[in-house]
Protein backbone atom coordinates (compact mmCIF):
# COMPACT_ATOMS: atom_id res chain seq x y z
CA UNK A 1 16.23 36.43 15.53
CA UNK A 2 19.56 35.56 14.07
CA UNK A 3 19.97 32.58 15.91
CA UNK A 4 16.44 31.35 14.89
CA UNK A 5 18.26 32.13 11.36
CA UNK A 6 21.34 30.03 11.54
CA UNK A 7 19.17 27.43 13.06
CA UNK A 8 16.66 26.98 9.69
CA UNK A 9 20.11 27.48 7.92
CA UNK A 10 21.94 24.78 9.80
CA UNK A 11 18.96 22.11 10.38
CA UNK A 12 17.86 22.80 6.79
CA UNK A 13 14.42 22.97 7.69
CA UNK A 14 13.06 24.69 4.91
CA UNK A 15 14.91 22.47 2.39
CA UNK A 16 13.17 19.54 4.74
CA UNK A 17 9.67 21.12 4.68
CA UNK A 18 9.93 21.78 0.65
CA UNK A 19 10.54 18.10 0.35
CA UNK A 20 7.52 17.15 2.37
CA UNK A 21 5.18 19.55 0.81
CA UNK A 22 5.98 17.87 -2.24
CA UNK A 23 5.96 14.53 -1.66
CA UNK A 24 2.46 15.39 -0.16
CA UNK A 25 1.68 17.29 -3.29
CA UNK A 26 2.52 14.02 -5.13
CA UNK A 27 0.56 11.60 -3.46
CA UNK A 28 -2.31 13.91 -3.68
CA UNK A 29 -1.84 14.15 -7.55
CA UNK A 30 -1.31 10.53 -7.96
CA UNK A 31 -4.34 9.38 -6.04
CA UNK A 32 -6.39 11.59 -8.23
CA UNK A 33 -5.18 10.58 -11.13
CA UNK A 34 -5.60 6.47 -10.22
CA UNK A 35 -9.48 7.58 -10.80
CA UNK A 36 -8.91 8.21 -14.20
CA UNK A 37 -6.27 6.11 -14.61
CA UNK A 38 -8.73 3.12 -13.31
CA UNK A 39 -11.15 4.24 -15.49
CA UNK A 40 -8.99 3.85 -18.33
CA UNK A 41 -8.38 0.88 -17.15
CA UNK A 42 -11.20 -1.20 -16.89
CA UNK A 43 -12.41 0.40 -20.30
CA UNK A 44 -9.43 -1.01 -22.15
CA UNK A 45 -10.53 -4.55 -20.01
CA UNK A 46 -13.71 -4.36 -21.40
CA UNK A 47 -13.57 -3.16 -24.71
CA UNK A 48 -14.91 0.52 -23.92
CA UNK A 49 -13.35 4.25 -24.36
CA UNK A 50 -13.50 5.36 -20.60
CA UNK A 51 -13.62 8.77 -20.00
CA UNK A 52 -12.91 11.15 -23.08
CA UNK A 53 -14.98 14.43 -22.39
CA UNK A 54 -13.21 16.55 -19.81
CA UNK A 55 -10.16 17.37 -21.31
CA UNK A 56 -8.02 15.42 -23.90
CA UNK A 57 -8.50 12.07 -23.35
CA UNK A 58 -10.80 12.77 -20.11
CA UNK A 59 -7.58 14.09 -18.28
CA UNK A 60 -9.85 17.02 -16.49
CA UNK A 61 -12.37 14.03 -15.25
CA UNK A 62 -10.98 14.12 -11.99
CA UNK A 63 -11.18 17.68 -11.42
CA UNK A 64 -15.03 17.41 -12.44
CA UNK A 65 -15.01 14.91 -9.99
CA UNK A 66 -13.75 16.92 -7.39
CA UNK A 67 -15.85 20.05 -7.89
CA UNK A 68 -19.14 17.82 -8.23
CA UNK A 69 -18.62 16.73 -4.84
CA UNK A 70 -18.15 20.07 -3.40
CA UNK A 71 -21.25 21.36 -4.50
CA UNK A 72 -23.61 18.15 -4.01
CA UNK A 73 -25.59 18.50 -0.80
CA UNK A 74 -24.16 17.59 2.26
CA UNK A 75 -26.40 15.68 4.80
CA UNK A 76 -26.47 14.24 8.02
CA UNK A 77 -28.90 12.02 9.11
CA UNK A 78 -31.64 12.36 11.47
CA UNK A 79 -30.41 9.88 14.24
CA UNK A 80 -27.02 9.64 13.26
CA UNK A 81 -24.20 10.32 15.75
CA UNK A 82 -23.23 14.09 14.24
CA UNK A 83 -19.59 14.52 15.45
CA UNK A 84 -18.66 10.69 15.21
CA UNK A 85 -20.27 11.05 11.68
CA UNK A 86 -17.70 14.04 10.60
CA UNK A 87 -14.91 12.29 12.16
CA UNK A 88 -15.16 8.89 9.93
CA UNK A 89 -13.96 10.02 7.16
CA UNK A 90 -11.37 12.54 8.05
CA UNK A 91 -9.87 9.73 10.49
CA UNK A 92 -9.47 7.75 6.65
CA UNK A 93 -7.83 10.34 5.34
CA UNK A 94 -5.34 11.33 7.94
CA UNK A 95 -3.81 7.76 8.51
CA UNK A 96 -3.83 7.02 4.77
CA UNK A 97 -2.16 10.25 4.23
CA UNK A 98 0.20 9.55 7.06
CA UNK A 99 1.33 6.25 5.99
CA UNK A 100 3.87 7.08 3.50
CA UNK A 101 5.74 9.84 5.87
CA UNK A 102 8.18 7.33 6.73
CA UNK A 103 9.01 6.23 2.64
CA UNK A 104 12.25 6.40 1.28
CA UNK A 105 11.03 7.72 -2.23
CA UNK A 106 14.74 8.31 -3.21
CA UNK A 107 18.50 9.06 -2.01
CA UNK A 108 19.35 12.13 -0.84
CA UNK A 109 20.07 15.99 -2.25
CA UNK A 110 23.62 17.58 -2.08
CA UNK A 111 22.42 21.19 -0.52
CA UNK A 112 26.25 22.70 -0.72
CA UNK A 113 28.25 20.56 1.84
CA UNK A 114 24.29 19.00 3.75
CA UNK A 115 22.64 15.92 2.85
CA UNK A 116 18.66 16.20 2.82
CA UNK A 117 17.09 12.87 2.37
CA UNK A 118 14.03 12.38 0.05
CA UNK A 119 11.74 11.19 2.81
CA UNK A 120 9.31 12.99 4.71
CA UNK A 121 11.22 11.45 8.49
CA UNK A 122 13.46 9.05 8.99
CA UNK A 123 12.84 7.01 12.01
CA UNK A 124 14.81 3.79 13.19
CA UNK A 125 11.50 1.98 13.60
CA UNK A 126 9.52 2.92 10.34
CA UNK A 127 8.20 -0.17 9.94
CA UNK A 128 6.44 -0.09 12.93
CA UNK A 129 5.17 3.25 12.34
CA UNK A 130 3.59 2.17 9.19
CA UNK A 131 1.72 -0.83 10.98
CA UNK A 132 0.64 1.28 13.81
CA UNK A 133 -0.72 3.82 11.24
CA UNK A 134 -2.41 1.34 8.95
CA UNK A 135 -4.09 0.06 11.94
CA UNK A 136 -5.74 3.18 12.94
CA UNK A 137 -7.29 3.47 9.57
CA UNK A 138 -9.82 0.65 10.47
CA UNK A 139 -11.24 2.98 13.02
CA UNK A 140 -12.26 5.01 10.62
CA UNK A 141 -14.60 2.91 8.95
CA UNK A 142 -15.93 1.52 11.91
CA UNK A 143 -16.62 5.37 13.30
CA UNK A 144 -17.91 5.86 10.17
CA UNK A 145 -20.66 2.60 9.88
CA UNK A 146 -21.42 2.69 13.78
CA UNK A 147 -22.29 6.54 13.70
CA UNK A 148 -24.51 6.23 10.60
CA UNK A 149 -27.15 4.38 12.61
CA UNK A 150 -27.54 2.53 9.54
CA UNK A 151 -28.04 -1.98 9.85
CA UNK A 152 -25.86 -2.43 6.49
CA UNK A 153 -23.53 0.57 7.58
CA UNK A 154 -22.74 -0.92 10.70
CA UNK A 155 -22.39 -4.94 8.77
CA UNK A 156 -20.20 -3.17 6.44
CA UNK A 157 -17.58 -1.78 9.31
CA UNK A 158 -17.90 -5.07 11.33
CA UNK A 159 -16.59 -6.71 7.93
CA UNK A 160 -13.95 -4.58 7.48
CA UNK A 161 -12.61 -4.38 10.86
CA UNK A 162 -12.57 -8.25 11.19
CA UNK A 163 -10.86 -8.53 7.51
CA UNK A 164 -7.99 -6.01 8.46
CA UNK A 165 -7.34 -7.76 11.78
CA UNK A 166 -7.35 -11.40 10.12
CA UNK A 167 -4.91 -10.02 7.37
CA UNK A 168 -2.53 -8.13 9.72
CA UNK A 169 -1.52 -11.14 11.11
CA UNK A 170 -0.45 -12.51 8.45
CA UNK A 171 0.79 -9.49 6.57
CA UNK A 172 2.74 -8.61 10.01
CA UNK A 173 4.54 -12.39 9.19
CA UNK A 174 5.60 -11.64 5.70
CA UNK A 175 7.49 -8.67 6.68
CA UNK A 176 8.90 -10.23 9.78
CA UNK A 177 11.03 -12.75 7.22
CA UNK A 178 12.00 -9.71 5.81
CA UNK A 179 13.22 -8.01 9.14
CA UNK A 180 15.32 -11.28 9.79
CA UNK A 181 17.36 -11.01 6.65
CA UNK A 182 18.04 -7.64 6.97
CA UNK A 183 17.93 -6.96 10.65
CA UNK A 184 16.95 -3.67 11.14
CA UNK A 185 13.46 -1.89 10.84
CA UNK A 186 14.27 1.36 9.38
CA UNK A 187 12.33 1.02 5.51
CA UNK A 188 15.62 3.62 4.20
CA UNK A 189 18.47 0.89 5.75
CA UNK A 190 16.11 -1.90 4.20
CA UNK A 191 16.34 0.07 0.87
CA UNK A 192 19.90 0.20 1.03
CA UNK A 193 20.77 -3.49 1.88
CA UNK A 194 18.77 -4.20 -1.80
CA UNK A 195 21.82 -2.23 -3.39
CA UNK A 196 22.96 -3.59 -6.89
CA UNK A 197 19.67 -5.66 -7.58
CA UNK A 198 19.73 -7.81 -4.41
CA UNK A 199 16.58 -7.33 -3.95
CA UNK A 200 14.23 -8.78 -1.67
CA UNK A 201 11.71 -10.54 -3.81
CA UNK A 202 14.48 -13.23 -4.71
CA UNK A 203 14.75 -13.83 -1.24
CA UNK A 204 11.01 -13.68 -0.40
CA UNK A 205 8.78 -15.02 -2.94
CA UNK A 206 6.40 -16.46 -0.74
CA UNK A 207 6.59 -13.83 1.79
CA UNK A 208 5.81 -11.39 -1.33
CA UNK A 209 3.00 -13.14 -2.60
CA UNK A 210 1.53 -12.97 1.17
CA UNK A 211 1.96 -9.05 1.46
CA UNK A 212 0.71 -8.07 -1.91
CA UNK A 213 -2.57 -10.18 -1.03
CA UNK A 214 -3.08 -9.07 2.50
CA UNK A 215 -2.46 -5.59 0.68
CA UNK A 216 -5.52 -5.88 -1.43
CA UNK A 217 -7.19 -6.71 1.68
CA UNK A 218 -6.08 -4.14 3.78
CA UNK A 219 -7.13 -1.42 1.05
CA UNK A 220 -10.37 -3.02 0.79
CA UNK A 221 -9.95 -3.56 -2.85
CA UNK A 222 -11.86 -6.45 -5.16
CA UNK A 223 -11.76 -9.39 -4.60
CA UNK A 224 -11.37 -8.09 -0.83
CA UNK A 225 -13.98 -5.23 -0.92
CA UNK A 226 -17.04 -7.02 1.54
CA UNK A 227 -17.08 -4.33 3.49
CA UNK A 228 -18.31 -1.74 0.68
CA UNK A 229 -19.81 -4.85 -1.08
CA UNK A 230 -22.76 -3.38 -2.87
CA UNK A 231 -25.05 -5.90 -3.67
CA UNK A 232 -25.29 -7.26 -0.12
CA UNK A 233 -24.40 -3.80 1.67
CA UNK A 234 -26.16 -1.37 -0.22
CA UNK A 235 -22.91 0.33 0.02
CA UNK A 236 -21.21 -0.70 3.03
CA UNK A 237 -19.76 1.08 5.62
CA UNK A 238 -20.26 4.77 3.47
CA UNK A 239 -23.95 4.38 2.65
CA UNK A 240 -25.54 7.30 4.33
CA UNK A 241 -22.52 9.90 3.07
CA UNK A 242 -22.67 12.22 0.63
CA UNK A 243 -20.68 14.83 -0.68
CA UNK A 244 -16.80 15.51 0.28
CA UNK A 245 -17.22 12.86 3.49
CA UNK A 246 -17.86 10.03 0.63
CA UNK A 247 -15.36 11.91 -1.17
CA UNK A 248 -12.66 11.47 1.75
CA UNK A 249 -13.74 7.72 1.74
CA UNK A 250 -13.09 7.22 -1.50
CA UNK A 251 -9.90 9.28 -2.10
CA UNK A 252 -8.08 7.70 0.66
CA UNK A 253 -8.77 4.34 -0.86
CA UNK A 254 -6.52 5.73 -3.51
CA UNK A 255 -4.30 6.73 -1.26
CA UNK A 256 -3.74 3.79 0.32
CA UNK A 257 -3.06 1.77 -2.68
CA UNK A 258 -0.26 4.59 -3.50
CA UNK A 259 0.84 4.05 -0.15
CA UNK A 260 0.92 0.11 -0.32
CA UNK A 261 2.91 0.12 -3.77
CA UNK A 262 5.54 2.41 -2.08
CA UNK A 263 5.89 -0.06 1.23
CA UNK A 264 5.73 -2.97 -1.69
CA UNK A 265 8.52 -0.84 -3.60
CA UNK A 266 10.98 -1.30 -0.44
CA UNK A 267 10.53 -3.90 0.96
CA UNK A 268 10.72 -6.32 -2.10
CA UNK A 269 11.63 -4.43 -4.96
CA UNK A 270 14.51 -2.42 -4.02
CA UNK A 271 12.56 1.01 -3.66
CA UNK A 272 14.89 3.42 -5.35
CA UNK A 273 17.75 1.45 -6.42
CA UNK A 274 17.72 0.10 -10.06
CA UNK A 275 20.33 -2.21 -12.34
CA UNK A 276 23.53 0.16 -13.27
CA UNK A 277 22.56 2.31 -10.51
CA UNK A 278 26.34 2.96 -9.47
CA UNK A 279 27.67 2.90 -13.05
CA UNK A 280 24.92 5.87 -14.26
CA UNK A 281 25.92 7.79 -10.70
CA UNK A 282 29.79 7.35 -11.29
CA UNK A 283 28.96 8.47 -15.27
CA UNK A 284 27.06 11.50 -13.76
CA UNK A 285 29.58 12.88 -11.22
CA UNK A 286 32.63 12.71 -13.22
CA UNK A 287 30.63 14.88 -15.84
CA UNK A 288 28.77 17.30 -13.71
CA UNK A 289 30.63 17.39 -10.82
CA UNK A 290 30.08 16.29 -7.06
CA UNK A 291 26.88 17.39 -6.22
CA UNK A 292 25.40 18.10 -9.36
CA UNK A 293 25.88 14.93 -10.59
CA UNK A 294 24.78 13.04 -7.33
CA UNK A 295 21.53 15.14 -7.44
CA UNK A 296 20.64 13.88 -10.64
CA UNK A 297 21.46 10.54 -10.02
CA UNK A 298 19.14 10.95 -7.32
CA UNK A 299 16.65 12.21 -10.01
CA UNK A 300 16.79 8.94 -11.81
CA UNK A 301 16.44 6.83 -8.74
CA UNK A 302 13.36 8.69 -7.87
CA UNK A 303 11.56 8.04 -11.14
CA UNK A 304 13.03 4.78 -10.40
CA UNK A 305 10.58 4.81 -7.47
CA UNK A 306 7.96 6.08 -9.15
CA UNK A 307 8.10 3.47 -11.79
CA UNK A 308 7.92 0.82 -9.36
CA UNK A 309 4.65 2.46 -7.60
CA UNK A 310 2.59 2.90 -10.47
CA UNK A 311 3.17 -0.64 -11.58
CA UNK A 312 2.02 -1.25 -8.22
CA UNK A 313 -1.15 1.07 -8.89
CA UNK A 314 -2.05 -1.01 -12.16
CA UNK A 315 -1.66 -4.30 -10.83
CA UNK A 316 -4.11 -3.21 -8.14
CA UNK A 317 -6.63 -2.26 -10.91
CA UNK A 318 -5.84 -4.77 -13.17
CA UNK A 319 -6.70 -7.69 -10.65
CA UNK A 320 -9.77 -5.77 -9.72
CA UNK A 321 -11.34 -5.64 -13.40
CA UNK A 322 -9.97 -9.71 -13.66
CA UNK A 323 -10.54 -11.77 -10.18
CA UNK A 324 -14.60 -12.08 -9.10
CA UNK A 325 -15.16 -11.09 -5.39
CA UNK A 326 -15.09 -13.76 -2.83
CA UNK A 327 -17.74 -14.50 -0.65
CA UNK A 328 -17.01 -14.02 2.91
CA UNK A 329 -16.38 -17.33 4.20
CA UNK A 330 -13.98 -17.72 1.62
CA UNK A 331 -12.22 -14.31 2.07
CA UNK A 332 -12.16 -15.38 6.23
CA UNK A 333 -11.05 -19.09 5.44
CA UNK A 334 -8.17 -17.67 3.00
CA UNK A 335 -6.97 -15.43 5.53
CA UNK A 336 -6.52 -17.54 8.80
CA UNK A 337 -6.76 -21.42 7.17
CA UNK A 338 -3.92 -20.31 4.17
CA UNK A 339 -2.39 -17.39 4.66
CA UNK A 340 -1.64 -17.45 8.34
CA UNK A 341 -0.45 -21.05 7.91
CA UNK A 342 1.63 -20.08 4.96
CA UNK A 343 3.42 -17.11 7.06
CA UNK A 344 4.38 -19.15 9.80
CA UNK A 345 5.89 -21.75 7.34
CA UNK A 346 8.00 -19.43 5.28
CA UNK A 347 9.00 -17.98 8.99
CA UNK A 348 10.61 -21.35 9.65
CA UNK A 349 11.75 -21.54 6.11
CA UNK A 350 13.56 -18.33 6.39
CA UNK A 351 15.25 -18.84 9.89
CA UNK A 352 16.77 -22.28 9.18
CA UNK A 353 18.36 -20.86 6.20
CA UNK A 354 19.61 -17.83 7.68
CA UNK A 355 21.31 -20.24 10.24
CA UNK A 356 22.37 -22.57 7.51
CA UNK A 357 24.74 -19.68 6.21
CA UNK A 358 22.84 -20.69 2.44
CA UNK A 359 20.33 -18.12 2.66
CA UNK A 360 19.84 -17.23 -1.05
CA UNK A 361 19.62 -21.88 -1.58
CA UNK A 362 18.41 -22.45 1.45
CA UNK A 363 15.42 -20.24 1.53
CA UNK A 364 14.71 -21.77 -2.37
CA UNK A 365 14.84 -25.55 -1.21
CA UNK A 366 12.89 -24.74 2.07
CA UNK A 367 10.24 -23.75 -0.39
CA UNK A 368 10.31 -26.29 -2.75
CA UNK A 369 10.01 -28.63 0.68
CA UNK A 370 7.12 -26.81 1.75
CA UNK A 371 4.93 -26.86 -1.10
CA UNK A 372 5.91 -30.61 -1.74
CA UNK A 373 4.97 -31.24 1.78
CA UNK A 374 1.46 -29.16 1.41
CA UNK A 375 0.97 -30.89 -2.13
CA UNK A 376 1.01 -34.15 -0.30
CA UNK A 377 -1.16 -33.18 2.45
CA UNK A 378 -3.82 -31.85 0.35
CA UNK A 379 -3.78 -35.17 -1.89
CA UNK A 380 -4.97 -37.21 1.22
CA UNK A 381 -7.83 -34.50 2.33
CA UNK A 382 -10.80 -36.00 3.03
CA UNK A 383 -12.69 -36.08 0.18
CA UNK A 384 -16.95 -35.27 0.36
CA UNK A 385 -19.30 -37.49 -0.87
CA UNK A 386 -20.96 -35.87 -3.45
CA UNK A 387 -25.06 -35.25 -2.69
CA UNK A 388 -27.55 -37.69 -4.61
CA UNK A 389 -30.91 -36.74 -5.23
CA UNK A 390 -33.56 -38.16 -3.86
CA UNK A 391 -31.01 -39.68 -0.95
């Protein structure tokens, strides 16, 4: 027994465990409150109030929420397939919730003389685990349209499992420009190398612009939601659930977008780090002492963090009250006739600078070549003859 004491004591487990509970807590929290929060949202958009009648300012409409989908009925239909039918949506939920284990959401915590990072694990090969994660998420909505026995169920998970595979590809690019600069694929080391405002997005501005929109796809939000695309699908992959399974659906949308902000946070944006962060952490110490001082410091960087992911959250709902939805053709065409194209090209881009020894210039003029080159191209397209009536 007193060896299984020194061991929590030494391995700080429970100081470990505390942290994960809470960054679980917070995702939970956060995802809730991007209901409201997009409600608020797209009232502001379009000249409405939004919620304002549970709670001040409609802050208890997601607990409402909640408890009305406890207590509405839960069904099962007829010639559905029962256990694949349960499974759907908890398979949703698991991955999305699993996705940001491997987030550095701040520094560490001085525990007397032991370092406990603010991250639920820290594994050499996080990126990785994020991709292998995000790609078990599509089997949840195809589980969940095949087992429905439903024709616009089933359309609806065919579309989504084709749209994540198309925009994996191409997401998968992005990041490998990233993993070339920085030459590791732990997300914490990739943090760190962003110290002092070098961050990534100065490097990357292509590569960025490819992530954040195979990010939109990948959480299946407007203008990238066919798969739940109501006026052709009824609604989608989801249409025969009810209850807390359409609940788990729709909450780990949420979740994923809280998760895709974080990965966006690290990769490009320098997760926790922020301007003055050494000055404010120097200031700190020398006032409060050693650990104190670091601690807090590693207080601001987490808010930091948090800043960074909420933006994130916004910018998801913003586009989706601004940009019409694309119809599929276009959302297919985007994905392997641009995006792919445009992934490979800022691959090339980013290896010939990082051989130049000019990576910051090079990467910049490499650009400037590319969309020159791409400007030119699409100048001497063939053009179609437009259709005459009667012709």
């Amino acid at each position: 027994m007193s060896s299984f004491v020194q061991w929590l004591t030494e391995s700080m487990f429970l100081w470990k465990a505390l942290i994960i509970i809470v960054i679980f807590a917070i995702t939970l929290g956060i995802a809730a409150y991007s209901t409201w929060a997009e409600r608020k949202v797209a009232a502001y958009i379009q000249d409405r109030r939004g919620p304002n009648r549970a709670g001040w300012g409609g802050l208890l409409q997601p607990l409402a929420d909640a408890g009305k989908m406890f207590f509405k009925e839960d069904f099962i239909p007829a010639e559905a397939d029962r256990w694949l039918f349960i499974l759907g949506p908890c398979l949703s939920m698991f991955t999305a919730l699993m996705s940001s284990a491997v987030v550095p959401f701040g520094d560490s915590f001085m525990i007397g003389s032991k370092e406990v990072f603010v991250q639920g694990i820290e594994i050499n090969i996080g990126i990785l685990y994020i991709f292998g994660v995000v790609s078990l998420g599509v089997y949840g909505l195809m589980i969940g349209g095949w087992a429905s026995n439903n024709k616009f169920s089933l359309l609806g998970a065919i579309r989504a499992a084709s749209q994540n595979i198309s925009y994996e590809l191409a997401m998968g690019m992005s990041i490998i420009a990233i993993l070339m600069m920085s030459g590791t694929l732990s997300v914490r080391e990739i943090v760190e190398q962003q110290h002092g405002g070098n961050w990534n997005v100065f490097y990357q501005p292509l590569g960025f612009l490819i992530f954040i929109v195979c990010a939109f796809a990948e959480c299946n939000r407007t203008p990238f939601d066919l798969p739940e695309c109501e006026n052709e699908l009824v609604g989608g992959y989801h249409t025969e659930y009810s209850s807390m399974k359409l609940g788990f659906y729709l909450f780990a949308e949420y979740i994923n977008m809280f998760s895709s902000s974080a990965v966006t946070a690290c990769l490009f944006f320098g997760g926790y780090n922020y301007p003055g962060m050494d000055f404010v952490e120097t200031q700190l110490v020398s006032a409060l002492g050693l650990n104190l001082g670091h601690n807090i410091a590693t207080l601001v960087g987490i808010g930091s963090m948090f800043t960074k992911i909420l933006f994130g959250i916004f910018f998801f709902m913003w586009v989706r009250w601004t940009v019409p939805r694309f119809r599929y053709d276009q959302l297919m065409n985007l994905g392997w006739k641009g995006l792919i194209p445009l992934a490979v090209g800022n691959l090339v881009v980013t290896a010939a600078a990082i051989l130049s020894g000019y990576k910051l210039i090079g990467i910049w003029v490499g650009l400037a070549i590319l969309v020159t080159i791409i400007s030119i191209a699409w100048s001497f397209r063939p053009k179609k003859k437009n259709a005459v009536l009667g012709a």
